[in-house]
N, C-alpha and C. Protein backbone atom coordinates (compact mmCIF):
# COMPACT_ATOMS: atom_id res chain seq x y z
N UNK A 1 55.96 142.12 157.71
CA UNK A 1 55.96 142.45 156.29
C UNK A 1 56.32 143.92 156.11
N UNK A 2 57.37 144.06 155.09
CA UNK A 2 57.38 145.91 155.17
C UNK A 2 56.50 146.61 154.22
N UNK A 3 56.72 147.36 154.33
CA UNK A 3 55.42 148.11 153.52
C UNK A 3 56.11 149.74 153.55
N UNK A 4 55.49 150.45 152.70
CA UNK A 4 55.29 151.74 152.34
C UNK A 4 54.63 152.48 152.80
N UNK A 5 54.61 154.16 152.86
CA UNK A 5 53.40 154.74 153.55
C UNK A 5 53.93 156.20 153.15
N UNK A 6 52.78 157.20 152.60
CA UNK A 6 53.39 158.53 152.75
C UNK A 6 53.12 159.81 153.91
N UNK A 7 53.58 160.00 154.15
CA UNK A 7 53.43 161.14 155.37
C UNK A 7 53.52 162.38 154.95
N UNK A 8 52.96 163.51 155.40
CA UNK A 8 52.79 164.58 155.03
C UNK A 8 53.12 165.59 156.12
N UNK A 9 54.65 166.51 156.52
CA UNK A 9 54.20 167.32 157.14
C UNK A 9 53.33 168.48 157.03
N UNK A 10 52.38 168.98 157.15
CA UNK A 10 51.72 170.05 156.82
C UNK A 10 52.49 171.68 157.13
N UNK A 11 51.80 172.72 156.43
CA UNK A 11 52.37 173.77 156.44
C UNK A 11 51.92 174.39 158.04
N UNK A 12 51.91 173.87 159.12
CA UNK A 12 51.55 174.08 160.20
C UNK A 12 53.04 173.72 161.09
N UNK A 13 53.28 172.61 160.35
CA UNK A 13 54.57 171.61 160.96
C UNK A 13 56.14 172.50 160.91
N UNK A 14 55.61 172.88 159.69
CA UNK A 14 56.85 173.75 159.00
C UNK A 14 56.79 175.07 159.80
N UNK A 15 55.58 175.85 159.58
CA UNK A 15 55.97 177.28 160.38
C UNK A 15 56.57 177.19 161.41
N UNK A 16 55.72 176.42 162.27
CA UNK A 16 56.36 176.38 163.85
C UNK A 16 57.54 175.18 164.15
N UNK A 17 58.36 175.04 163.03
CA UNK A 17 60.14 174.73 163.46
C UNK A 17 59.69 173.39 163.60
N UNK A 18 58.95 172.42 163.35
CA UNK A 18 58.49 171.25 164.04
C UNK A 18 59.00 170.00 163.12
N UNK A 19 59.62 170.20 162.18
CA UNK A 19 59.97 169.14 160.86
C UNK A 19 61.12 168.26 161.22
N UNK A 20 62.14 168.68 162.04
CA UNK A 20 63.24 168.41 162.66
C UNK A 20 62.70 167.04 163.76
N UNK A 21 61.80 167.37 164.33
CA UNK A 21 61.11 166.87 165.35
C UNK A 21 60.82 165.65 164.99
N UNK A 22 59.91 166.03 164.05
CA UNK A 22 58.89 164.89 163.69
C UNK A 22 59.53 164.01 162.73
N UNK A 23 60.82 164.38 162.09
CA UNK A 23 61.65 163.53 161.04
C UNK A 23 62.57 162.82 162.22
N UNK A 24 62.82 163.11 162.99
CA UNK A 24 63.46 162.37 164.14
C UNK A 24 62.86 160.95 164.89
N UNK A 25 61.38 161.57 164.85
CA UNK A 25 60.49 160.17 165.74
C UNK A 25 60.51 159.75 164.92
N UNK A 26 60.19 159.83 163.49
CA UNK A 26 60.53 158.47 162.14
C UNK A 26 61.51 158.36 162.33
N UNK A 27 62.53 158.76 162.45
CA UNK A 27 63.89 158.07 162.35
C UNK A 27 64.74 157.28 163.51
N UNK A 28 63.87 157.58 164.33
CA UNK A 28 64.23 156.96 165.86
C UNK A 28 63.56 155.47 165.92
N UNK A 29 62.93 155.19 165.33
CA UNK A 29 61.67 154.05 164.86
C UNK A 29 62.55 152.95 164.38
N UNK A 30 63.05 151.62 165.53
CA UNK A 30 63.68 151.12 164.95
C UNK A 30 63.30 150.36 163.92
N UNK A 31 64.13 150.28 162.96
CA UNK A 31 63.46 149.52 161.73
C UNK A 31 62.57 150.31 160.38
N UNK A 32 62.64 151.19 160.76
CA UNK A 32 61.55 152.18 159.70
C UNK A 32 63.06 153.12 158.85
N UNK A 33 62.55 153.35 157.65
CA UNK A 33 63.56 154.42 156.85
C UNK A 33 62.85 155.47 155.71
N UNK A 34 63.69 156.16 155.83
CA UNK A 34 63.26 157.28 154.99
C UNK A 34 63.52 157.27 153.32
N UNK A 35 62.69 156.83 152.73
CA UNK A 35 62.57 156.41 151.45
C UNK A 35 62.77 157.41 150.34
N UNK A 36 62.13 158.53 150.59
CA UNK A 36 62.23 159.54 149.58
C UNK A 36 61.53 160.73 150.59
N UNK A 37 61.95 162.35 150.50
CA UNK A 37 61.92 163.29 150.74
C UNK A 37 61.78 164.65 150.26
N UNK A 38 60.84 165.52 150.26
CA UNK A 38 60.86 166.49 149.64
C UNK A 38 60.12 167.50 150.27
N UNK A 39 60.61 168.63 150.36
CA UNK A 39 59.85 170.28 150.95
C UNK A 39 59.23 170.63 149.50
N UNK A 40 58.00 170.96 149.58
CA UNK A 40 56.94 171.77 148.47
C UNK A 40 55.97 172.17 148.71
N UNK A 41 55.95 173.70 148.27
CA UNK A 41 54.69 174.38 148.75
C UNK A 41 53.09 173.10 147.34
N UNK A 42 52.34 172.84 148.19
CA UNK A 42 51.69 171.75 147.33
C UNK A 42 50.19 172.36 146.61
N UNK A 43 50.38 172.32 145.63
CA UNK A 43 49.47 172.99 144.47
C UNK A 43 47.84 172.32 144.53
N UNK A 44 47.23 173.11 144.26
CA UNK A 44 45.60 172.80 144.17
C UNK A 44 45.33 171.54 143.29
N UNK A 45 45.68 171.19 142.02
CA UNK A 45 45.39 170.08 141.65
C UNK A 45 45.51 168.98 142.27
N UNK A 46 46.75 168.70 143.09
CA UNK A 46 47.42 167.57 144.28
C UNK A 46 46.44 167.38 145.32
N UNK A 47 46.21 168.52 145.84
CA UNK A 47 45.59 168.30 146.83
C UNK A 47 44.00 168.00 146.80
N UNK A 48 43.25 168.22 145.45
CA UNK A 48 42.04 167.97 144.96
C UNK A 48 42.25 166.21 144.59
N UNK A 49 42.93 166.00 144.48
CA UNK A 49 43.05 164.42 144.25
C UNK A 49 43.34 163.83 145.45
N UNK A 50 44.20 164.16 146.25
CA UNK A 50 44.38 163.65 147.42
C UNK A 50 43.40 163.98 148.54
N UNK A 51 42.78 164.64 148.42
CA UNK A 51 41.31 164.47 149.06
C UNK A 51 39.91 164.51 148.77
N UNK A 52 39.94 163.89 147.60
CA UNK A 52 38.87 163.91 146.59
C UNK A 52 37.66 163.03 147.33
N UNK A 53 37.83 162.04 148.39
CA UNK A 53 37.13 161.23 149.39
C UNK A 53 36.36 162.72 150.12
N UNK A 54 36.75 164.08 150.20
CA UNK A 54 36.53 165.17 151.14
C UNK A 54 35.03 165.49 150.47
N UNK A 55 35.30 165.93 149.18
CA UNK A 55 34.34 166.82 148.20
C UNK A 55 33.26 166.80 148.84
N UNK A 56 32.51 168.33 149.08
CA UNK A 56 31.17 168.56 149.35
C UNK A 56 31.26 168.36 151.00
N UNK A 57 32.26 168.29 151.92
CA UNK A 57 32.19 167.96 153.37
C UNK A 57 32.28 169.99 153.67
N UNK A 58 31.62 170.08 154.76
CA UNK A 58 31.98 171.39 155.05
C UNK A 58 33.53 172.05 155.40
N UNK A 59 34.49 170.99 155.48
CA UNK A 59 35.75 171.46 156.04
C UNK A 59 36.98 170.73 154.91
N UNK A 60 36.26 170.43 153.38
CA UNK A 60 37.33 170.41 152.52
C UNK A 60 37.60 171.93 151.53
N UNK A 61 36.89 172.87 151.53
CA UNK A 61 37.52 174.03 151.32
C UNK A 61 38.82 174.64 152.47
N UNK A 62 38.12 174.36 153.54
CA UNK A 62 39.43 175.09 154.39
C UNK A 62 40.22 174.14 154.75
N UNK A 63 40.43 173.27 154.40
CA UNK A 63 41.71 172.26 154.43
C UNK A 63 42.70 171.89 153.15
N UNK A 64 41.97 172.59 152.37
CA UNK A 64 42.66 172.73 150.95
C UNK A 64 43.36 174.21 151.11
N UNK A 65 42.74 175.08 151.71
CA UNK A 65 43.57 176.37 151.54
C UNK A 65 44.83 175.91 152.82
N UNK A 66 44.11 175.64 153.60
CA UNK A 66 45.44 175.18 154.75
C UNK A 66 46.82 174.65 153.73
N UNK A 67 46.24 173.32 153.40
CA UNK A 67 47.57 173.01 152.59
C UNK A 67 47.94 173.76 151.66
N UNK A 68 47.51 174.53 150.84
CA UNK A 68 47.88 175.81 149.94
C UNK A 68 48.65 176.41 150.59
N UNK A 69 48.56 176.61 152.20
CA UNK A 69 49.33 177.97 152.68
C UNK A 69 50.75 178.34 152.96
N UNK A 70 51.19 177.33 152.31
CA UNK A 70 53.03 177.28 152.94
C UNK A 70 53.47 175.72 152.23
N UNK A 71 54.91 175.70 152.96
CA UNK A 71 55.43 174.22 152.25
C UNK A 71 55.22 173.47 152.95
N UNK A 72 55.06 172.35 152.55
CA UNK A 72 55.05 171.35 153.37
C UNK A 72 56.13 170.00 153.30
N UNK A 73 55.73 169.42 153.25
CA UNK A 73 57.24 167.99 153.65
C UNK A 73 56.64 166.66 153.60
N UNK A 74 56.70 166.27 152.52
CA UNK A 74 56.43 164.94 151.93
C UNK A 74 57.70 163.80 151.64
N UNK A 75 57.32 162.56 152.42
CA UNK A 75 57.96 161.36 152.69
C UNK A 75 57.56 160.34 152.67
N UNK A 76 58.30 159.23 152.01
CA UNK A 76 57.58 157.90 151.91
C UNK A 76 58.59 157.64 152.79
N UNK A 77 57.73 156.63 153.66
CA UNK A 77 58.44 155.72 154.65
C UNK A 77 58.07 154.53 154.70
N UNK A 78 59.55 153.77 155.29
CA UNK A 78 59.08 151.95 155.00
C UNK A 78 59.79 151.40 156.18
N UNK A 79 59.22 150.15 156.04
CA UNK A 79 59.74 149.55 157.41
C UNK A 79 58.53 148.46 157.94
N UNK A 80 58.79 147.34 158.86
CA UNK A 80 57.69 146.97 159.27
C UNK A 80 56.17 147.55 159.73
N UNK A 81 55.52 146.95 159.36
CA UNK A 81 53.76 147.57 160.00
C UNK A 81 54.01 149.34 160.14
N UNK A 82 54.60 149.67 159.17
CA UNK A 82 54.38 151.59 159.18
C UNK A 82 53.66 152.21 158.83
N UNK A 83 52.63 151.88 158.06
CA UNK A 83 51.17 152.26 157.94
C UNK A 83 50.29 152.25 159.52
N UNK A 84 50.30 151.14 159.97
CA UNK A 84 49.65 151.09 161.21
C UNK A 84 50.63 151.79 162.55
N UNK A 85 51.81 152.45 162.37
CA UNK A 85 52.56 152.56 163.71
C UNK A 85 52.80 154.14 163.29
N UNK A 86 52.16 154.35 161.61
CA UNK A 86 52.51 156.03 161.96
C UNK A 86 51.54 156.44 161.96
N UNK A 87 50.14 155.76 162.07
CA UNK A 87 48.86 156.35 162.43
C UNK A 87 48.72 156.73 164.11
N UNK A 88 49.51 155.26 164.56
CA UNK A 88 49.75 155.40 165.87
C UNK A 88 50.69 156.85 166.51
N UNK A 89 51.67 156.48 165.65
CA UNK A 89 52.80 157.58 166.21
C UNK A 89 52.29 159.32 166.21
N UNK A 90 51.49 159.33 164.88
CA UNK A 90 50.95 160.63 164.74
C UNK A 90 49.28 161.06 165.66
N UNK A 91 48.99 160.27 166.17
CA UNK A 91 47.73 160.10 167.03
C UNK A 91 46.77 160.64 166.32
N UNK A 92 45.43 160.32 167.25
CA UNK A 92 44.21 160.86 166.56
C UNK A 92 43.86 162.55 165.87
N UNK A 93 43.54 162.89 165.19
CA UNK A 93 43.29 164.15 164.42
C UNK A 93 42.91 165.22 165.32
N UNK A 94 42.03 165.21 166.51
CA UNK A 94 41.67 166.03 167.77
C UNK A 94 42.88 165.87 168.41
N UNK A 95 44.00 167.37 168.73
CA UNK A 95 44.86 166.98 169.93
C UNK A 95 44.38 166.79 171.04
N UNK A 96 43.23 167.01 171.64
CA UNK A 96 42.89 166.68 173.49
C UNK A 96 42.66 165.65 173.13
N UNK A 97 42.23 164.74 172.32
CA UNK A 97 42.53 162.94 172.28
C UNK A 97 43.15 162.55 172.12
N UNK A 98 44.40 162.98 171.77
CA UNK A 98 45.76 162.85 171.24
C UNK A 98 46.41 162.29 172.40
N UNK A 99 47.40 160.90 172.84
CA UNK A 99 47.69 160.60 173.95
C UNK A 99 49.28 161.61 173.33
N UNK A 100 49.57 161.79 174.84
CA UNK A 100 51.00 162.04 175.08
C UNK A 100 52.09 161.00 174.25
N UNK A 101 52.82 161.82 173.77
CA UNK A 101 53.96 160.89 173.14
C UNK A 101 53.39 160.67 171.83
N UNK A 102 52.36 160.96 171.27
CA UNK A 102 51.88 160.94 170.34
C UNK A 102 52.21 162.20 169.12
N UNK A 103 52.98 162.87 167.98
CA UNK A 103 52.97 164.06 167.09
C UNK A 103 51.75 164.70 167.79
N UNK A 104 50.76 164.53 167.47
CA UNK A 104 49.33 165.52 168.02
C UNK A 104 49.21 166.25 169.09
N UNK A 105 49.21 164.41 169.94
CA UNK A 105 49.08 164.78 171.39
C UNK A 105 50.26 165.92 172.41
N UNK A 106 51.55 166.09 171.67
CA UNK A 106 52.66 166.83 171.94
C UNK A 106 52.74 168.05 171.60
N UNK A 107 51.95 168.03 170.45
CA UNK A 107 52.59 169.41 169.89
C UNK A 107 51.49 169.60 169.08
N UNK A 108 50.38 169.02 169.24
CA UNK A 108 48.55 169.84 168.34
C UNK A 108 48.32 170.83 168.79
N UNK A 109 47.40 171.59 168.38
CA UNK A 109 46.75 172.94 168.97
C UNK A 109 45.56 173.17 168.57
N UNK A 110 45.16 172.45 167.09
CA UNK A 110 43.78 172.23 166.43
C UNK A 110 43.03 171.08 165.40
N UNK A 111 41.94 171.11 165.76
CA UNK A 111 41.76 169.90 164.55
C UNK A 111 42.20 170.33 163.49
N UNK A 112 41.74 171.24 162.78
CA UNK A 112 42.00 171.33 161.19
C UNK A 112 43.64 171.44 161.10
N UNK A 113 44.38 172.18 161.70
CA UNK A 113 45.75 172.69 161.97
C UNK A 113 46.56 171.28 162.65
N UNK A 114 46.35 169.80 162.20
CA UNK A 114 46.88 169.20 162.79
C UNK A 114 48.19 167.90 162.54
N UNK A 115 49.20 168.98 162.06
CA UNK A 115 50.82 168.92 161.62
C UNK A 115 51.13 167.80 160.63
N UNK A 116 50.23 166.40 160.93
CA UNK A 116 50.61 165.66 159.87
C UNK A 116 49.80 164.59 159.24
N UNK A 117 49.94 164.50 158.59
CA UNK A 117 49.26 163.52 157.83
C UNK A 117 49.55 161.78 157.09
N UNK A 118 49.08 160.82 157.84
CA UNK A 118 50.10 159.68 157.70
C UNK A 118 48.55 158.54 156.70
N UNK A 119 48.93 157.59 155.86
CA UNK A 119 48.06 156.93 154.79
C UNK A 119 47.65 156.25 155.98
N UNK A 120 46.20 156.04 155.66
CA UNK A 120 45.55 154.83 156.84
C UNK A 120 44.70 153.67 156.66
N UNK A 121 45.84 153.19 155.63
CA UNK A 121 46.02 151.90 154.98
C UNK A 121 46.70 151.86 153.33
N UNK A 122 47.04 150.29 153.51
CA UNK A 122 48.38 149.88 152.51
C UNK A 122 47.77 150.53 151.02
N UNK A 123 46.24 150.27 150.64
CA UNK A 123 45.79 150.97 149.18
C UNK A 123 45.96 152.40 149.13
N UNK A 124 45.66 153.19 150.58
CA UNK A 124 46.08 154.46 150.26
C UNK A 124 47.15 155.00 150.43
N UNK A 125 48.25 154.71 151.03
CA UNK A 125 49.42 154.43 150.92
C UNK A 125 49.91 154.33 149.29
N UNK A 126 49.83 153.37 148.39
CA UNK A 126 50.37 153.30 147.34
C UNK A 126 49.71 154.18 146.20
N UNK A 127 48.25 154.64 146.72
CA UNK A 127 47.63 155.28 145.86
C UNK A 127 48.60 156.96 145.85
N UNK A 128 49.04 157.48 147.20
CA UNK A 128 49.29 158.82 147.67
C UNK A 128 50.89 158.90 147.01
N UNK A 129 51.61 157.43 147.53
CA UNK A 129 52.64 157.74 147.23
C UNK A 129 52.94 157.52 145.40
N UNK A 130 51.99 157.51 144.52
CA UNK A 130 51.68 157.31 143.01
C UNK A 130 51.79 158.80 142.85
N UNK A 131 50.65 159.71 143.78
CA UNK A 131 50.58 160.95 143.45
C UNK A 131 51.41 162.06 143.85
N UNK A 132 52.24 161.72 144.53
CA UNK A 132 53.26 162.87 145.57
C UNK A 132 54.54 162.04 144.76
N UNK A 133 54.90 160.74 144.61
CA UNK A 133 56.33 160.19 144.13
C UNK A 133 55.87 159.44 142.82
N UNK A 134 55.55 160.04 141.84
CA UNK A 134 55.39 159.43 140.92
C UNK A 134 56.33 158.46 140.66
N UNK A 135 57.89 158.64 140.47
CA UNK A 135 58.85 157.89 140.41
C UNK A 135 59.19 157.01 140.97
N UNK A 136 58.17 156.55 142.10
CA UNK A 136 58.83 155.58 143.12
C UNK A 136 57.60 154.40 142.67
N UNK A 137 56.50 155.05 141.95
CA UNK A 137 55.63 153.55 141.89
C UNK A 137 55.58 152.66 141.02
């Protein structure tokens, strides 16, 4: 079944030259495509909605300024099971758990600092890509 999903490179992805990279392993993915695309430094209201599940955790202030800090790179992607294969592809949130071959596991350096951000599941998926692509829902 195909499905939708939005991905987020973070402003971590971007400083260190890494967007090239990581738009490649999506695109190397047979069967997956690049739906819609955009570089934007991403504003406080966006990101208060898109992690509004965070509120009151000790590490949603400094993950809101993180994404404040630069542009980042927002993409809907589609293709078979791509919700479940870019959770995979982007590995777990800790890079030392991060397997090899994994975005994280390759090229992480920190939890909070960790390059991308993929929906991890089909409701939040359509919910994210409502709020980042208004036009596409």
């Amino acid at each position: 079944m195909s499905q939708r999903t939005l991905v987020l490179l973070k402003p971590d992805a971007v400083r260190r030259g890494l967007v090239g990279e990581i738009l490649g392993r999506i695109e190397r993915k047979a069967g997956w495509t690049i739906g819609a695309l955009e570089m934007r430094t991403l504003e406080r209201g966006i990101l208060e909605q898109h992690y509004a599940e965070h509120v009151g955790r000790p590490f949603y202030e400094p993950l809101v300024e993180f994404m404040e800090s630069g542009p980042s790179v927002a993409l809907v992607v589609e293709g078979e099971r791509v919700v479940e294969g870019l959770r995979a592809l982007a590995g777990p949130t800790d890079p030392i758990a991060a397997a090899p071959g994994s975005i994280r596991g390759d090229f992480g350096t920190i939890v909070r600092e960790n390059l991308v951000h993929a929906s991890d599941s089909q409701e939040s998926a359509d919910r994210e890509i409502k709020l980042f692509f208004p036009g596409l829902a």
